[in-house]
Protein backbone atom coordinates (compact mmCIF):
# COMPACT_ATOMS: atom_id res chain seq x y z
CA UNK A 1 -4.08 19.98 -4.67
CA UNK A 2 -3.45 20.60 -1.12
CA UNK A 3 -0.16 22.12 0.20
CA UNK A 4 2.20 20.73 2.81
CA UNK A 5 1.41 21.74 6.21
CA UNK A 6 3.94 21.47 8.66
CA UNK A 7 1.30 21.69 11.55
CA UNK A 8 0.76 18.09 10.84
CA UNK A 9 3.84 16.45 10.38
CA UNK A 10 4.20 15.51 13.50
CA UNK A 11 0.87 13.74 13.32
CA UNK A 12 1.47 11.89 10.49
CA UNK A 13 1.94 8.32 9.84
CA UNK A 14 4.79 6.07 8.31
CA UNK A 15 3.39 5.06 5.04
CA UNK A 16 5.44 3.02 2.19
CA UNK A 17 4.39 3.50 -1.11
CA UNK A 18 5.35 0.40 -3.65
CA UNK A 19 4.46 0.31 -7.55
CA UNK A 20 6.45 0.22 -10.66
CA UNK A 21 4.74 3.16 -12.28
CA UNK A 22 6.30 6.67 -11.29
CA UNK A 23 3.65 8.50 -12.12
CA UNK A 24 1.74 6.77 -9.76
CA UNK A 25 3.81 6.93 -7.03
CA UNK A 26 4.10 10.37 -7.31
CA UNK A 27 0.52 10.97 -7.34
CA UNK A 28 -0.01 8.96 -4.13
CA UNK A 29 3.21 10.86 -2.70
CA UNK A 30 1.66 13.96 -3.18
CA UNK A 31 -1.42 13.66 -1.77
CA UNK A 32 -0.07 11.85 1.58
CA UNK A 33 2.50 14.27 2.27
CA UNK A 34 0.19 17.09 2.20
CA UNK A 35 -1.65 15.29 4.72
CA UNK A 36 1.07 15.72 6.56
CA UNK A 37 2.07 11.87 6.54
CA UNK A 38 6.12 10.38 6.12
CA UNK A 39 6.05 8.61 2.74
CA UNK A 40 8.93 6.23 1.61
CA UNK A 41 8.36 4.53 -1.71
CA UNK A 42 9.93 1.65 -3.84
CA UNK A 43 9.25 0.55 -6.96
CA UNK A 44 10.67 -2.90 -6.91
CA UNK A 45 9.67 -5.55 -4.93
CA UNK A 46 12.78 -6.67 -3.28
CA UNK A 47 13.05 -3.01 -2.01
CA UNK A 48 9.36 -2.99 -0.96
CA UNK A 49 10.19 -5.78 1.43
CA UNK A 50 12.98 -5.15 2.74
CA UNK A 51 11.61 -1.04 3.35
CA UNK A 52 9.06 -2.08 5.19
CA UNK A 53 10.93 -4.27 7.34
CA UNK A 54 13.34 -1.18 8.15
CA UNK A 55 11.07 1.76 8.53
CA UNK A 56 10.17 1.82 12.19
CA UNK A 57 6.76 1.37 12.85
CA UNK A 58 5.34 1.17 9.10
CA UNK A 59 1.25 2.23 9.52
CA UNK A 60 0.54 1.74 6.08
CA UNK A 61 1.97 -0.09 3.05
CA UNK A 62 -0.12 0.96 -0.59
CA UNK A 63 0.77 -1.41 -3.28
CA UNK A 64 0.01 -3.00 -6.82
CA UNK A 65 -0.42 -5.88 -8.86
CA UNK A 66 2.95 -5.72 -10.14
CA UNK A 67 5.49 -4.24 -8.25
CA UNK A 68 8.90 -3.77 -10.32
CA UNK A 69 9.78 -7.96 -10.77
CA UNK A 70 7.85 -9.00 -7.89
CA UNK A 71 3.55 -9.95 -8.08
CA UNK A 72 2.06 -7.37 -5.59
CA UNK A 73 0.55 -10.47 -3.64
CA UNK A 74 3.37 -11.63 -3.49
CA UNK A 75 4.93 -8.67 -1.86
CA UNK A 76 1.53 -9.13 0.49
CA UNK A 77 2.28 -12.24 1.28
CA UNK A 78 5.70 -11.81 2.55
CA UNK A 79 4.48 -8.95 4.76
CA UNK A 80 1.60 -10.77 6.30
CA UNK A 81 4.31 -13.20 6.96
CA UNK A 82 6.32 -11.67 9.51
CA UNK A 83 3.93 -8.34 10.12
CA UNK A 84 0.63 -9.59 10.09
CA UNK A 85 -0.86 -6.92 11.96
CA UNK A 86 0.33 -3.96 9.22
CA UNK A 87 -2.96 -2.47 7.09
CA UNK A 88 -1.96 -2.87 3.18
CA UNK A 89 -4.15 -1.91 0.11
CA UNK A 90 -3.77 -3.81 -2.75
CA UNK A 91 -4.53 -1.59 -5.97
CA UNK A 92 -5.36 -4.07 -8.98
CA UNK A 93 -7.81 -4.34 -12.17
CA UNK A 94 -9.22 -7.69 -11.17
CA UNK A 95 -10.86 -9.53 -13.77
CA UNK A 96 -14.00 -11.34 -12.81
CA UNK A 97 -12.04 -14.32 -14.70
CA UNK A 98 -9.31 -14.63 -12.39
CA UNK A 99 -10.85 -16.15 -9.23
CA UNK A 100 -7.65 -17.76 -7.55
CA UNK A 101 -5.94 -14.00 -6.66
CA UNK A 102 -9.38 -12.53 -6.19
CA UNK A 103 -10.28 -14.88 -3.72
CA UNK A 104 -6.25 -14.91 -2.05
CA UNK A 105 -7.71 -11.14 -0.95
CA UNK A 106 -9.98 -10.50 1.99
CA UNK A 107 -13.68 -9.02 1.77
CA UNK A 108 -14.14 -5.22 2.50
CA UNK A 109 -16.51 -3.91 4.35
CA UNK A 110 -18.87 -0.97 3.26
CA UNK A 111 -19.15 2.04 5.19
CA UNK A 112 -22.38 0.46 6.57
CA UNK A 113 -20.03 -2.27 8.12
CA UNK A 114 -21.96 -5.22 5.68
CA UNK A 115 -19.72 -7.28 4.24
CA UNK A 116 -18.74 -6.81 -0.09
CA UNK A 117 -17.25 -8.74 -2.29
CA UNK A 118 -13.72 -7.01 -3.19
């Protein structure tokens, strides 16, 4: 695991962390603040909102399937709402069975730039 370096704090980017699980957030914590990146997190949905709505200029939100009484598309939803421009990724075991929240989420596209299913 990479150490903090303060060289690149400056650089960094605004980056809100929401899940219920600790241990994840942590993890994810970790690794973007030795990258040199400002991470907030929340681990309830409510929270999530309304911190992403406060920190000024949010670059990134990461987020989950469930986020602490709140669905994590949910939480999307609400963002895209009022900052549609804002990058999120949505972390989630989709089941191949559960086509109405897969297809709520955009396509990716591969490295190559060729569209993928999610």
């Amino acid at each position: 695991m990479a150490s903090f370096n303060p060289a690149l704090a400056g650089r960094g980017r605004r980056i809100l962390v929401a899940d219920e699980d600790p241990q994840v957030v942590a993890f994810i914590i970790r690794t973007l603040r030795a990258d040199g990146h400002a991470v907030f997190q929340a681990y309830a949905g409510l929270s999530a909102t309304e911190l992403a709505f406060a920190i000024d200029e949010c670059h990134l939100v990461i987020t989950n399937s469930r986020v602490g009484g709140l669905a994590g598309i949910d939480l999307v939803y609400e963002l895209r709402a009022r900052l549609p421009e804002l990058p999120i990724v949505y972390l989630a075991n989709l089941d191949r069975s559960t086509p109405a929240i897969e297809a709520q989420l955009p396509k990716v596209a591969s490295g190559d730039g060729s569209r993928r299913d999610g």
